[in-house]
PDB file of N, CA and C in Angstrom:
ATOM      1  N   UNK A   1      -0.150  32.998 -18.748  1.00  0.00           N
ATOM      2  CA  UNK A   1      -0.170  31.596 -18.401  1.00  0.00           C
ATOM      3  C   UNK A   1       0.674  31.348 -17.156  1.00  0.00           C
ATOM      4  N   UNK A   2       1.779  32.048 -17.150  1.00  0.00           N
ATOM      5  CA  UNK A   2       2.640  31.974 -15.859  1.00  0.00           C
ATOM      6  C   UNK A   2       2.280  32.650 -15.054  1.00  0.00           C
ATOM      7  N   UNK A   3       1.290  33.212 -14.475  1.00  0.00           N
ATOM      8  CA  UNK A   3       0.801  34.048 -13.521  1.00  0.00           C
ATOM      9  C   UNK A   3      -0.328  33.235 -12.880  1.00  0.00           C
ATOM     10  N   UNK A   4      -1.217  32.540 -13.620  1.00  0.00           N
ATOM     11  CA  UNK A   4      -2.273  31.830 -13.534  1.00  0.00           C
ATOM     12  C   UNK A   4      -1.590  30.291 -12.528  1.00  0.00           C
ATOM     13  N   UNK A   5      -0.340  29.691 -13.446  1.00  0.00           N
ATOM     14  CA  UNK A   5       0.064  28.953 -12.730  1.00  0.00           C
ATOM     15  C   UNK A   5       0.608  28.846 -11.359  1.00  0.00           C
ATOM     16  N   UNK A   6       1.543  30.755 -11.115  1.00  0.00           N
ATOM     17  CA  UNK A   6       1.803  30.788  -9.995  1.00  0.00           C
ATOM     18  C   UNK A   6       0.755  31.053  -9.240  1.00  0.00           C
ATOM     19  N   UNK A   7      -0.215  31.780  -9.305  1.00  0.00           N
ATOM     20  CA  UNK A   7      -1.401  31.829  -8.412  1.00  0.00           C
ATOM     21  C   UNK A   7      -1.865  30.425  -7.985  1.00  0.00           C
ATOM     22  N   UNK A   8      -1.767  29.341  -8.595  1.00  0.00           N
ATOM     23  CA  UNK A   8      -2.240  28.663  -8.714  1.00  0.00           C
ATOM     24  C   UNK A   8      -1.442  27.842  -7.573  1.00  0.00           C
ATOM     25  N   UNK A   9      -0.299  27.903  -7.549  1.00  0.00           N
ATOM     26  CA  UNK A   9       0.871  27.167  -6.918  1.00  0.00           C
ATOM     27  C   UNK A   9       1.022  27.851  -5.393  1.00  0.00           C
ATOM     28  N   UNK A  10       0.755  29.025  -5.457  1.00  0.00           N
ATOM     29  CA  UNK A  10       0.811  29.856  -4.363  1.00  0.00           C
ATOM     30  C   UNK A  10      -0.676  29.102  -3.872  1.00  0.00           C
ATOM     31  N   UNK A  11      -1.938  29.287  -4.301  1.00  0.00           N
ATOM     32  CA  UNK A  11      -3.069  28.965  -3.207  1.00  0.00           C
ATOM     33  C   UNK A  11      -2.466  27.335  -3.441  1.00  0.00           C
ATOM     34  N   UNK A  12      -2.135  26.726  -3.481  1.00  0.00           N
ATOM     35  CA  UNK A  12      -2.217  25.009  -2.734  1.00  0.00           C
ATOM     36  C   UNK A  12      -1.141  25.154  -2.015  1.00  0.00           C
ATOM     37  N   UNK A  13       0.198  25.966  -2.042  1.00  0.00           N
ATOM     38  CA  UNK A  13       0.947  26.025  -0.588  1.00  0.00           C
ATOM     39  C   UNK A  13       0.194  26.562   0.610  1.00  0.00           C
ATOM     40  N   UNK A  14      -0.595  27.313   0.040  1.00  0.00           N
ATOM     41  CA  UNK A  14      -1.294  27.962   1.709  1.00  0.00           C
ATOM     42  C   UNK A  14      -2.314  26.960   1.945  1.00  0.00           C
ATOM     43  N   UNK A  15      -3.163  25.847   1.079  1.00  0.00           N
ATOM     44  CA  UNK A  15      -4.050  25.164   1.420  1.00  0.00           C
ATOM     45  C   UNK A  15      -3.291  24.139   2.367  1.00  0.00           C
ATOM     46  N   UNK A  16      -2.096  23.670   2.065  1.00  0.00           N
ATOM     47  CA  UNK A  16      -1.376  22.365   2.474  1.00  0.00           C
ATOM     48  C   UNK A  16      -0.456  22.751   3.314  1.00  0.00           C
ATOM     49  N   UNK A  17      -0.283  24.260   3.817  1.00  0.00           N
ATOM     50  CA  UNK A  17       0.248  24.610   4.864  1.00  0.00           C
ATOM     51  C   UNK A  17       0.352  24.105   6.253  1.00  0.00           C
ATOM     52  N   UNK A  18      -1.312  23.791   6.617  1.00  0.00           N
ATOM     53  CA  UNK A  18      -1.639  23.383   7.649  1.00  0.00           C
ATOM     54  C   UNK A  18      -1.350  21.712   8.128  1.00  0.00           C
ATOM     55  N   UNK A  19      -1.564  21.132   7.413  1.00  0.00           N
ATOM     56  CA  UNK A  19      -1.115  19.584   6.560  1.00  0.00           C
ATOM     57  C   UNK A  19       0.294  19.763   7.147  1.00  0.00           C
ATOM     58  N   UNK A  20       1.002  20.408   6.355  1.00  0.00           N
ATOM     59  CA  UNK A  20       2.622  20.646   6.695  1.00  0.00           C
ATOM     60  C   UNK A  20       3.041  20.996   8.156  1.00  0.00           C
ATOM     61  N   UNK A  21       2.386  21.239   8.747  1.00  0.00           N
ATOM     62  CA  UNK A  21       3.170  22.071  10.048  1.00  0.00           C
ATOM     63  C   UNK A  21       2.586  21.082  10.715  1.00  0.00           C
ATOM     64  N   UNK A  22       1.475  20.108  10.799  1.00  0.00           N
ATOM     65  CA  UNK A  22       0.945  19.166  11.085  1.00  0.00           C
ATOM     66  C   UNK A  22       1.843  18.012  11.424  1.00  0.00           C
ATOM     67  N   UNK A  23       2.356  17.755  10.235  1.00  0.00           N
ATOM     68  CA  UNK A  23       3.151  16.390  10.064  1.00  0.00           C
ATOM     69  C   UNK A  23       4.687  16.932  10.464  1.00  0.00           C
ATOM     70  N   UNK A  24       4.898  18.121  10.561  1.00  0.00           N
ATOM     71  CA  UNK A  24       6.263  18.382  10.519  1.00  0.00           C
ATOM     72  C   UNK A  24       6.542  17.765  12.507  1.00  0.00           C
ATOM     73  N   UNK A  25       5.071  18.147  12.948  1.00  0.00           N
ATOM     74  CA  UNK A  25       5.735  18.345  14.393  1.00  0.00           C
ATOM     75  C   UNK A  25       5.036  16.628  14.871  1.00  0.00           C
ATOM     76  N   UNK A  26       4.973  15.864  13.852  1.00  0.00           N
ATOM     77  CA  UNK A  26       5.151  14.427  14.390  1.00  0.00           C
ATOM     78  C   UNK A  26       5.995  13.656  13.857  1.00  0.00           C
ATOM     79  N   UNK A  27       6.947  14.540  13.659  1.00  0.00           N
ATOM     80  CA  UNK A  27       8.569  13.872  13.114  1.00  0.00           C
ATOM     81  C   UNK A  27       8.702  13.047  14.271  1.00  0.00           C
ATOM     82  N   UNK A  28       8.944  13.424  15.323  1.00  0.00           N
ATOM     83  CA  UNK A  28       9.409  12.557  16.657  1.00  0.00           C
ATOM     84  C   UNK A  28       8.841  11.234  16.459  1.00  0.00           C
ATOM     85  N   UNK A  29       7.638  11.101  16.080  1.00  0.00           N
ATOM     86  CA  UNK A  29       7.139   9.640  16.157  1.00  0.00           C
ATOM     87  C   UNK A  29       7.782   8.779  15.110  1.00  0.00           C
ATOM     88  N   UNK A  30       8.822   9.369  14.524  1.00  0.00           N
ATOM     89  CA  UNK A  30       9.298   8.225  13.450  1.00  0.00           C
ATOM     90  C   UNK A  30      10.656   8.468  13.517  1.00  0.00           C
ATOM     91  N   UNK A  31      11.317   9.319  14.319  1.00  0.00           N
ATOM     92  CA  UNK A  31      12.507   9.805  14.143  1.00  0.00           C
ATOM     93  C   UNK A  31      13.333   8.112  14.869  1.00  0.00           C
ATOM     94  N   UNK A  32      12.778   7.240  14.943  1.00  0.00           N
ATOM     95  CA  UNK A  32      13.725   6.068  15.184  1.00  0.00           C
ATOM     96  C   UNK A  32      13.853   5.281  14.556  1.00  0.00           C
ATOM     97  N   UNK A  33      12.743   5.251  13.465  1.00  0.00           N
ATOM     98  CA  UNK A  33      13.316   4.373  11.962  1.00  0.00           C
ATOM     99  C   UNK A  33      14.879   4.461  11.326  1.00  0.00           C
ATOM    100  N   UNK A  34      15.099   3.593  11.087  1.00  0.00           N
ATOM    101  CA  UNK A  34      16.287   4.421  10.554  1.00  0.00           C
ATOM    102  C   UNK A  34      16.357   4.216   8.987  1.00  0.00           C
ATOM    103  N   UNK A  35      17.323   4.963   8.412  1.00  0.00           N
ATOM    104  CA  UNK A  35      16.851   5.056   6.835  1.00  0.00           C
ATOM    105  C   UNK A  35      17.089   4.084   6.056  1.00  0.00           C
ATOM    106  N   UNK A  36      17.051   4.162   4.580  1.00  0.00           N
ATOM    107  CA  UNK A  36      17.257   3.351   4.159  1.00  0.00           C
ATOM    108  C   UNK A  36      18.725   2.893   3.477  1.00  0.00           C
ATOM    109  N   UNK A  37      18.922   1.837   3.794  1.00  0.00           N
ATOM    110  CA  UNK A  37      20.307   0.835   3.844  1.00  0.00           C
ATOM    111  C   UNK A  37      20.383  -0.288   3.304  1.00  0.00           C
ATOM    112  N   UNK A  38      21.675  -0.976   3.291  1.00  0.00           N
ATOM    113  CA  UNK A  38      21.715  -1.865   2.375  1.00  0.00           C
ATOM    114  C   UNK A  38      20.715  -3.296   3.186  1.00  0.00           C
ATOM    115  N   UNK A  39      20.342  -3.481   4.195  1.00  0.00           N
ATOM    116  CA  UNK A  39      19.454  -4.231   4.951  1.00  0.00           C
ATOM    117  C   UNK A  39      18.123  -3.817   4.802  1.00  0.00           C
ATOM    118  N   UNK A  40      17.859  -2.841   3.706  1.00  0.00           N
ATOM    119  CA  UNK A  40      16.333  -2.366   4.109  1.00  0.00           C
ATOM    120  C   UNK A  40      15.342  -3.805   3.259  1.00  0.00           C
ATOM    121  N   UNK A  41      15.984  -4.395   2.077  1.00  0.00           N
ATOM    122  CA  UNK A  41      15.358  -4.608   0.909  1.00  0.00           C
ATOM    123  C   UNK A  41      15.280  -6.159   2.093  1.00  0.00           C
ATOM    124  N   UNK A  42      16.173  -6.991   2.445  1.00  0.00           N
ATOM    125  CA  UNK A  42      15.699  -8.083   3.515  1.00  0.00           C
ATOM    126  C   UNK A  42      14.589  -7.570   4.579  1.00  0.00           C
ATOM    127  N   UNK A  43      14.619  -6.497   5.471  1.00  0.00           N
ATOM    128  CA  UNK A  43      13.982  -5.948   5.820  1.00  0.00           C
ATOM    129  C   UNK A  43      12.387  -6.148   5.372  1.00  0.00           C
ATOM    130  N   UNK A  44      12.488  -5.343   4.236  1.00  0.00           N
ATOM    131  CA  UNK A  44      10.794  -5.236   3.342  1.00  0.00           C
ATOM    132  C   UNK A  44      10.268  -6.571   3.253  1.00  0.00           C
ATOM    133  N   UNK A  45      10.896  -7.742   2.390  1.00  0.00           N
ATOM    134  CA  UNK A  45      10.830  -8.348   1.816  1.00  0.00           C
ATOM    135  C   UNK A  45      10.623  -9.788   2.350  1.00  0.00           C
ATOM    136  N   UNK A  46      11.254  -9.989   3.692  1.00  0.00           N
ATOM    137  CA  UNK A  46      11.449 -10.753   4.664  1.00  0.00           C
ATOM    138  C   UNK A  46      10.970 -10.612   5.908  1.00  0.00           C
ATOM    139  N   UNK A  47      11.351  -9.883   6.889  1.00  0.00           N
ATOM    140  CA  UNK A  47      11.224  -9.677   7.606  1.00  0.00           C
ATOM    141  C   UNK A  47       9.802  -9.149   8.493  1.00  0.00           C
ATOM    142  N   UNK A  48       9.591  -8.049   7.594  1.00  0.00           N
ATOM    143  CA  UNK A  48       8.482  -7.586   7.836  1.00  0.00           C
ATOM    144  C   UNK A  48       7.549  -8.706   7.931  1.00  0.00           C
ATOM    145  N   UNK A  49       7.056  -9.290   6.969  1.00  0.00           N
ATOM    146  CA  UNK A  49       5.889 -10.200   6.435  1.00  0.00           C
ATOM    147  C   UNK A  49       6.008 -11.649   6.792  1.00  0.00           C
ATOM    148  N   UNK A  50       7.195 -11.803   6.902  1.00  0.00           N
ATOM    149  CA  UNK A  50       7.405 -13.566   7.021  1.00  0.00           C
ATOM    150  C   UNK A  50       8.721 -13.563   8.284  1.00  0.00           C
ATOM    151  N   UNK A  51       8.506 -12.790   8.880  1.00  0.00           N
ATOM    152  CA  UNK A  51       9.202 -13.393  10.640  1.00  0.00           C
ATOM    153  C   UNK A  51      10.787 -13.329  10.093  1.00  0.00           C
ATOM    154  N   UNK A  52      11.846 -14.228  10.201  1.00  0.00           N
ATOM    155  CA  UNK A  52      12.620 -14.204  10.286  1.00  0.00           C
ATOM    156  C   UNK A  52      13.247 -15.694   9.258  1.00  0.00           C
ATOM    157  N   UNK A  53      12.397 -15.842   8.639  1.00  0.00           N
ATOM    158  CA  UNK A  53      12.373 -17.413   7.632  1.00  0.00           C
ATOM    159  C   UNK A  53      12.594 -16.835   6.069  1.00  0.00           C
ATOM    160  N   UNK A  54      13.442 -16.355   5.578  1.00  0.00           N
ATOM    161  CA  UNK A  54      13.847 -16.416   4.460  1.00  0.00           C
ATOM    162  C   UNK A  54      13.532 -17.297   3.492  1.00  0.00           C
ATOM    163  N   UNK A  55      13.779 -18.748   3.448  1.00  0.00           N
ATOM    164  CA  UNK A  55      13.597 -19.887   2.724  1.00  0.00           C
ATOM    165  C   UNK A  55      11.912 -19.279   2.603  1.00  0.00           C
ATOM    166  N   UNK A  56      11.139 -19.778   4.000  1.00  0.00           N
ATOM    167  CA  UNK A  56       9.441 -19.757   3.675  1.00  0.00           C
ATOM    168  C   UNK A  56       8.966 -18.403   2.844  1.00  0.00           C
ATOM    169  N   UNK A  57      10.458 -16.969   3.175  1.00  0.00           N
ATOM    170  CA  UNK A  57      10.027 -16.003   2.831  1.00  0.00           C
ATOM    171  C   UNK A  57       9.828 -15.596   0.820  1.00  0.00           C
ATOM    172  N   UNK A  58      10.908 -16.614   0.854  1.00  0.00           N
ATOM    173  CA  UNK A  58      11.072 -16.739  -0.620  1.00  0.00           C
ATOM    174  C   UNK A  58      10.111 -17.247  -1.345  1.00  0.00           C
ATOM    175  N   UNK A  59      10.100 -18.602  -0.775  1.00  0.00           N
ATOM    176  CA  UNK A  59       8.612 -19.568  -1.546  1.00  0.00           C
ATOM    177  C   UNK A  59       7.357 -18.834  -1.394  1.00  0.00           C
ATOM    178  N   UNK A  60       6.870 -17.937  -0.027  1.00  0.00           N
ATOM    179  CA  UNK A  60       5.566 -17.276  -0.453  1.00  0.00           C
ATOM    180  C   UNK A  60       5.532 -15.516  -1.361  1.00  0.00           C
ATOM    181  N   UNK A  61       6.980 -15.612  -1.668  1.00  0.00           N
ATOM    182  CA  UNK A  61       7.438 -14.364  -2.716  1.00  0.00           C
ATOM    183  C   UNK A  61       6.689 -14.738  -4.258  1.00  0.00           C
ATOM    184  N   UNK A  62       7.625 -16.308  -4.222  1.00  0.00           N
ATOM    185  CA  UNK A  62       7.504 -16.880  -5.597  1.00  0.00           C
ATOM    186  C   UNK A  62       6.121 -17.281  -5.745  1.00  0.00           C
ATOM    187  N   UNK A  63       5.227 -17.792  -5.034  1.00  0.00           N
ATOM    188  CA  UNK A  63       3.974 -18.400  -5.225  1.00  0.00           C
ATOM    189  C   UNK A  63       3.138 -17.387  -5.846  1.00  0.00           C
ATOM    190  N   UNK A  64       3.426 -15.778  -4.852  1.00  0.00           N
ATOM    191  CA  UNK A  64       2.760 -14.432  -5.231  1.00  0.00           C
ATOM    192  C   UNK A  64       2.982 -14.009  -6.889  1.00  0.00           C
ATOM    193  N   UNK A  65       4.293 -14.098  -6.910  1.00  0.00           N
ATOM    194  CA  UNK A  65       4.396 -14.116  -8.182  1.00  0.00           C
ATOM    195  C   UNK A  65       4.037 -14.741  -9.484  1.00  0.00           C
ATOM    196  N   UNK A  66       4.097 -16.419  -9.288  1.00  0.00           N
ATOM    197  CA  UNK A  66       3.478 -17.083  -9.759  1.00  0.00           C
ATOM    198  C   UNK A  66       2.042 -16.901 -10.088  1.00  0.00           C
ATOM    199  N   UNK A  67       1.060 -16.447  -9.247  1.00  0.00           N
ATOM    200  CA  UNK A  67      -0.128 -16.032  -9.050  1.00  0.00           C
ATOM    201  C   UNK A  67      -0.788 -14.799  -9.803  1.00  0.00           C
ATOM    202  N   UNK A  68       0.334 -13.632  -9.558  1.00  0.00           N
ATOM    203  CA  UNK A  68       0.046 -12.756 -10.556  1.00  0.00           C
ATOM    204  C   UNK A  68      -0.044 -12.731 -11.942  1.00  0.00           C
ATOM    205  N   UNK A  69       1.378 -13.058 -12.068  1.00  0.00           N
ATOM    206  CA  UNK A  69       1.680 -13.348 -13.779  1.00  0.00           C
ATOM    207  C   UNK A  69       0.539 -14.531 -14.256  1.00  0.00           C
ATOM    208  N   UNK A  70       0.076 -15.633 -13.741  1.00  0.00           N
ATOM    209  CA  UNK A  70      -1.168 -16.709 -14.206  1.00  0.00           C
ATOM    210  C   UNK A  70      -2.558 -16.035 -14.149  1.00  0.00           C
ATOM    211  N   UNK A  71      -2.833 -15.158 -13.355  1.00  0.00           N
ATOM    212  CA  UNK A  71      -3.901 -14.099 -13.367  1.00  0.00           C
ATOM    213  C   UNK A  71      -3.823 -13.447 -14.878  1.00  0.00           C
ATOM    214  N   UNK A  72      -2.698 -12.502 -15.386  1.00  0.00           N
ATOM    215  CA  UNK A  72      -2.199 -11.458 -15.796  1.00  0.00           C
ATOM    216  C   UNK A  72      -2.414 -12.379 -17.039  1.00  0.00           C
ATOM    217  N   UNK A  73      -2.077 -13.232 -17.307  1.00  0.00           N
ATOM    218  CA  UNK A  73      -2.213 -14.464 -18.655  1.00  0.00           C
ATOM    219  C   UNK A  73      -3.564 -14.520 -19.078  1.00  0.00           C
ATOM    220  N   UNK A  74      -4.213 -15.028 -17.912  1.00  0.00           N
ATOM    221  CA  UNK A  74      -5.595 -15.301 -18.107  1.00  0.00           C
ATOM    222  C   UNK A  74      -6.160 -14.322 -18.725  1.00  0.00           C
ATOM    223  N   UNK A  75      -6.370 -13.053 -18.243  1.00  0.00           N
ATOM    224  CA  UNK A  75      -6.865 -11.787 -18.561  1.00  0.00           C
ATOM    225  C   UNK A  75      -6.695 -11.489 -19.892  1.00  0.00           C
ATOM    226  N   UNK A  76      -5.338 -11.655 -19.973  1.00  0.00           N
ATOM    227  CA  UNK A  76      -4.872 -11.345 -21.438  1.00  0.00           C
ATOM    228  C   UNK A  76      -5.489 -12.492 -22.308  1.00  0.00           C
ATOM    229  N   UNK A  77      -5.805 -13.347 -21.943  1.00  0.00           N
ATOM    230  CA  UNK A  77      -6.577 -14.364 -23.072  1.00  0.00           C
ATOM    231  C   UNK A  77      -8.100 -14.048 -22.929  1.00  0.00           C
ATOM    232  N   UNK A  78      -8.485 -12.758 -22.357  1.00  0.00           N
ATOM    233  CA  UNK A  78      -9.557 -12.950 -22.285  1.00  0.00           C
ATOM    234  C   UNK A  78     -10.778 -14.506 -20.887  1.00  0.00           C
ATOM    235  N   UNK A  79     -10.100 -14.282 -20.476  1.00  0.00           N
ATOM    236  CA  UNK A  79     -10.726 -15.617 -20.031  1.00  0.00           C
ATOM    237  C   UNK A  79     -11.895 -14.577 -18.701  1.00  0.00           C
ATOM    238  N   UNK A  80     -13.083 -14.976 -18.742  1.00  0.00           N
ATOM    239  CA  UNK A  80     -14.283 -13.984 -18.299  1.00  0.00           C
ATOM    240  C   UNK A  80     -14.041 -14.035 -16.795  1.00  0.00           C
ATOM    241  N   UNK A  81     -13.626 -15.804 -15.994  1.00  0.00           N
ATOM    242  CA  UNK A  81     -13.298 -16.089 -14.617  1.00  0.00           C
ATOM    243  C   UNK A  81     -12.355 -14.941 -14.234  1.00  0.00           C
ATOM    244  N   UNK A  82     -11.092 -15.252 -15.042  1.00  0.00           N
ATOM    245  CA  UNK A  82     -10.185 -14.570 -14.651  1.00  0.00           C
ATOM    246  C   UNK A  82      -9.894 -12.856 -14.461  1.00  0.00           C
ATOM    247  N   UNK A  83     -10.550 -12.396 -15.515  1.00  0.00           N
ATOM    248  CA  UNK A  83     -11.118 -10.836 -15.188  1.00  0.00           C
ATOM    249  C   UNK A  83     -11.400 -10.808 -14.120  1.00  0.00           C
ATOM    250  N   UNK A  84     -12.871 -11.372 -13.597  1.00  0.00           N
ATOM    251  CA  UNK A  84     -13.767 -11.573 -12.260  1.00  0.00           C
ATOM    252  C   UNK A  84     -13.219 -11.185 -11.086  1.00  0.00           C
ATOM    253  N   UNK A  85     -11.813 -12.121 -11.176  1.00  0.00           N
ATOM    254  CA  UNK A  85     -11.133 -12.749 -10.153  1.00  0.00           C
ATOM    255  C   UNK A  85     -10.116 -11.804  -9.883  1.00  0.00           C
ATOM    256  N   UNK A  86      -9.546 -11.046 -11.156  1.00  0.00           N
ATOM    257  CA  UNK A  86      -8.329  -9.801 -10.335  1.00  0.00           C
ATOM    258  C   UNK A  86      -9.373  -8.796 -10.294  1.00  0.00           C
ATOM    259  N   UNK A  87     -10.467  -8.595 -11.128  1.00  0.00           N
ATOM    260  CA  UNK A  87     -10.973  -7.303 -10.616  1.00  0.00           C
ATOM    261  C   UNK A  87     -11.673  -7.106  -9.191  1.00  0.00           C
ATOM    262  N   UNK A  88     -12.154  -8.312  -8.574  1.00  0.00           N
ATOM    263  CA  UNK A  88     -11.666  -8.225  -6.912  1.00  0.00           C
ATOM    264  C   UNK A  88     -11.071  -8.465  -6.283  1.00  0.00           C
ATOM    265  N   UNK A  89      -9.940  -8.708  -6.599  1.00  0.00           N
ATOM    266  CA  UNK A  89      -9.108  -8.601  -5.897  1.00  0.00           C
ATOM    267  C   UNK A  89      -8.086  -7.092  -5.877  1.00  0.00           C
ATOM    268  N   UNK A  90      -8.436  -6.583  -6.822  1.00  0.00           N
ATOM    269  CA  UNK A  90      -7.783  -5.483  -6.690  1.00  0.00           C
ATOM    270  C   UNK A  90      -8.735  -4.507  -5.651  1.00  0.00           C
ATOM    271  N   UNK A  91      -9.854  -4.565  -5.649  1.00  0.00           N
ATOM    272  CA  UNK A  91     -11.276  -3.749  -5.028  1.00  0.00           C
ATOM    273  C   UNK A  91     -10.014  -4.486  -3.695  1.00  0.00           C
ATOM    274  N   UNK A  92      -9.724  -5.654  -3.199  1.00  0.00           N
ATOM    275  CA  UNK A  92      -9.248  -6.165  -1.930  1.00  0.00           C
ATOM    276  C   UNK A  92      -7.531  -5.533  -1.540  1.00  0.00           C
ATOM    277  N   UNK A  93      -6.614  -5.175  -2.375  1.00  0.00           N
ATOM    278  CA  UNK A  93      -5.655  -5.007  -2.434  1.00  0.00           C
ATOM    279  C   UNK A  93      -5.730  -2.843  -1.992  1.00  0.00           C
ATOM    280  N   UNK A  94      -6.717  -2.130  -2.677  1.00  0.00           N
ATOM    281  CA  UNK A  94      -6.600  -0.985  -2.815  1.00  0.00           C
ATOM    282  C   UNK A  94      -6.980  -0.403  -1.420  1.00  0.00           C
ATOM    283  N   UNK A  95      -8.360  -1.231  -1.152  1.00  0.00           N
ATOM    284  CA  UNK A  95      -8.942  -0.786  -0.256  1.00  0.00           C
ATOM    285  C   UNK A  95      -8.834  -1.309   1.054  1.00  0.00           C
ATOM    286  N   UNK A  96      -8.825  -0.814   2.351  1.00  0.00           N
ATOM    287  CA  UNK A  96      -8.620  -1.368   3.700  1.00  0.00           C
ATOM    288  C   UNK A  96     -10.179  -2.113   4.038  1.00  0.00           C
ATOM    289  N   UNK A  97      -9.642  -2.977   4.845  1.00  0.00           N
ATOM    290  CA  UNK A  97     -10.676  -4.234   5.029  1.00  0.00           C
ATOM    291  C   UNK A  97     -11.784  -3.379   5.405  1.00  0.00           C
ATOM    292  N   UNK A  98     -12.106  -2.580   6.036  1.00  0.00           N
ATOM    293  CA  UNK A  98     -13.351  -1.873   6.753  1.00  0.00           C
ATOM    294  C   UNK A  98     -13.918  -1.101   5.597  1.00  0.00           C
ATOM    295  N   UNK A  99     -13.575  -1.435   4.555  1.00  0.00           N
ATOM    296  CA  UNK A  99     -14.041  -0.403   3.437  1.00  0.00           C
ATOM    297  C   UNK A  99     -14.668  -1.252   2.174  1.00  0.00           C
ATOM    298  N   UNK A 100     -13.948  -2.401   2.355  1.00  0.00           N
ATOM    299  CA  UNK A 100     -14.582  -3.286   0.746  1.00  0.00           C
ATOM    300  C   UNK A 100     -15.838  -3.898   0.823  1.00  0.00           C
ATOM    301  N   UNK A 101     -16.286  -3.981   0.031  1.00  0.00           N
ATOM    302  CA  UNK A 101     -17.615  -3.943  -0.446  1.00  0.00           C
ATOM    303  C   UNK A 101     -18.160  -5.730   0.346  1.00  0.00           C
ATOM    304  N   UNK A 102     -17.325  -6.996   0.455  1.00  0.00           N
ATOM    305  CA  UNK A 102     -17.207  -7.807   1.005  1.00  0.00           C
ATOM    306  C   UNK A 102     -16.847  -7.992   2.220  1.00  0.00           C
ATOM    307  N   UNK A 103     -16.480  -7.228   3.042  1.00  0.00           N
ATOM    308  CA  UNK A 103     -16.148  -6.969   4.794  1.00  0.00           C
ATOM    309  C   UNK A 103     -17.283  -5.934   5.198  1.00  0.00           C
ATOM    310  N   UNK A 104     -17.729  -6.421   6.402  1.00  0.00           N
ATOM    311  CA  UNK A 104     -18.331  -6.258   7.421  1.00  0.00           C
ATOM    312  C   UNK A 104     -17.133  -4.597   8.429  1.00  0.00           C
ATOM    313  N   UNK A 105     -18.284  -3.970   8.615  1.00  0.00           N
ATOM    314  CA  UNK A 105     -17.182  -3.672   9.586  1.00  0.00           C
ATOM    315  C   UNK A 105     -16.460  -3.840  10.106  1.00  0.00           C
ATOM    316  N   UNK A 106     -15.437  -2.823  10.816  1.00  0.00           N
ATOM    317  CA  UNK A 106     -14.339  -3.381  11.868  1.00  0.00           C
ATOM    318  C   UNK A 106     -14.888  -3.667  13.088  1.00  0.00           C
ATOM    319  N   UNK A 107     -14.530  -4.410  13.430  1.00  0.00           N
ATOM    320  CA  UNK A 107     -14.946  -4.772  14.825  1.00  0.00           C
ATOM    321  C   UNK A 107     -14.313  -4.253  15.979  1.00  0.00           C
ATOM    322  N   UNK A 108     -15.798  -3.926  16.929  1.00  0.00           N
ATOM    323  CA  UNK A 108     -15.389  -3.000  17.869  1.00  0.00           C
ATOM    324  C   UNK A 108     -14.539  -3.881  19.416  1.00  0.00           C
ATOM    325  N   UNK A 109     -13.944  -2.923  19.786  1.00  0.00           N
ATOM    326  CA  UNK A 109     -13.746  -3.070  21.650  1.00  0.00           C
ATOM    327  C   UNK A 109     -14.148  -3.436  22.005  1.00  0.00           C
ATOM    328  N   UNK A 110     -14.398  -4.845  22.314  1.00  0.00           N
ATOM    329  CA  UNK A 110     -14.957  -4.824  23.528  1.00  0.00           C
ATOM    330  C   UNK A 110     -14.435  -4.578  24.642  1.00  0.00           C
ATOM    331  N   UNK A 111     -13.661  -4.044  24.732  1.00  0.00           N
ATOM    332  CA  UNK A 111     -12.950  -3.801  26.514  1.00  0.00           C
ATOM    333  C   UNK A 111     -13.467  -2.256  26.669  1.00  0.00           C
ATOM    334  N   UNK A 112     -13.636  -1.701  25.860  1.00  0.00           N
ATOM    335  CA  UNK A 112     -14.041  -0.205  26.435  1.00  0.00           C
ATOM    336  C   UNK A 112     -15.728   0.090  26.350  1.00  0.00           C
TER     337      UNK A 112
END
């Protein structure tokens, strides 16, 4: 059984080898992030998504939340809308816009 597994472990290091040496040598493109700190969680949470507005960043935190958990209710009562309604939205959440079943392609260049 332990032979099978290491064989096993050995061929996906050599499959993901290439993968690896890949990503190793585009460290540079991220090597200016800097890690994570006690500013990262304002950062995520704020910043990123909602500019520099905390207050607005909060209220469209809470609304999200609000939203889920009243989804998450519904479901749990059975309610047929509400199924409907997270099960596309999750199809919208998983998948990138150029991919869901409701978007159109991405739209091309026009400059080139």
């Amino acid at each position: 059984m332990l032979v099978r597994w290491a064989a096993a472990a050995g061929l996906a290091a050599v499959v993901v080898a290439p993968f690896v040496v890949v990503v190793s040598s585009q460290a540079k493109q991220v090597g200016w992030i800097k890690g994570i700190s006690a500013s990262t969680f304002g950062q995520v949470f704020s910043t990123a998504w909602f500019g520099a507005s905390d207050p607005y960043a909060a209220m469209a935190w809470t609304l999200m939340v609000v939203g889920v958990v009243t989804a998450l209710v519904q479901v749990r009562r059975r309610v047929p809308s509400a199924r409907a309604v997270v099960r596309a939205q999750a199809v919208r959440v998983a998948l990138p816009p150029g991919r869901r079943p409701d978007h159109g392609p991405p739209p091309r260049d026009r400059a080139g």
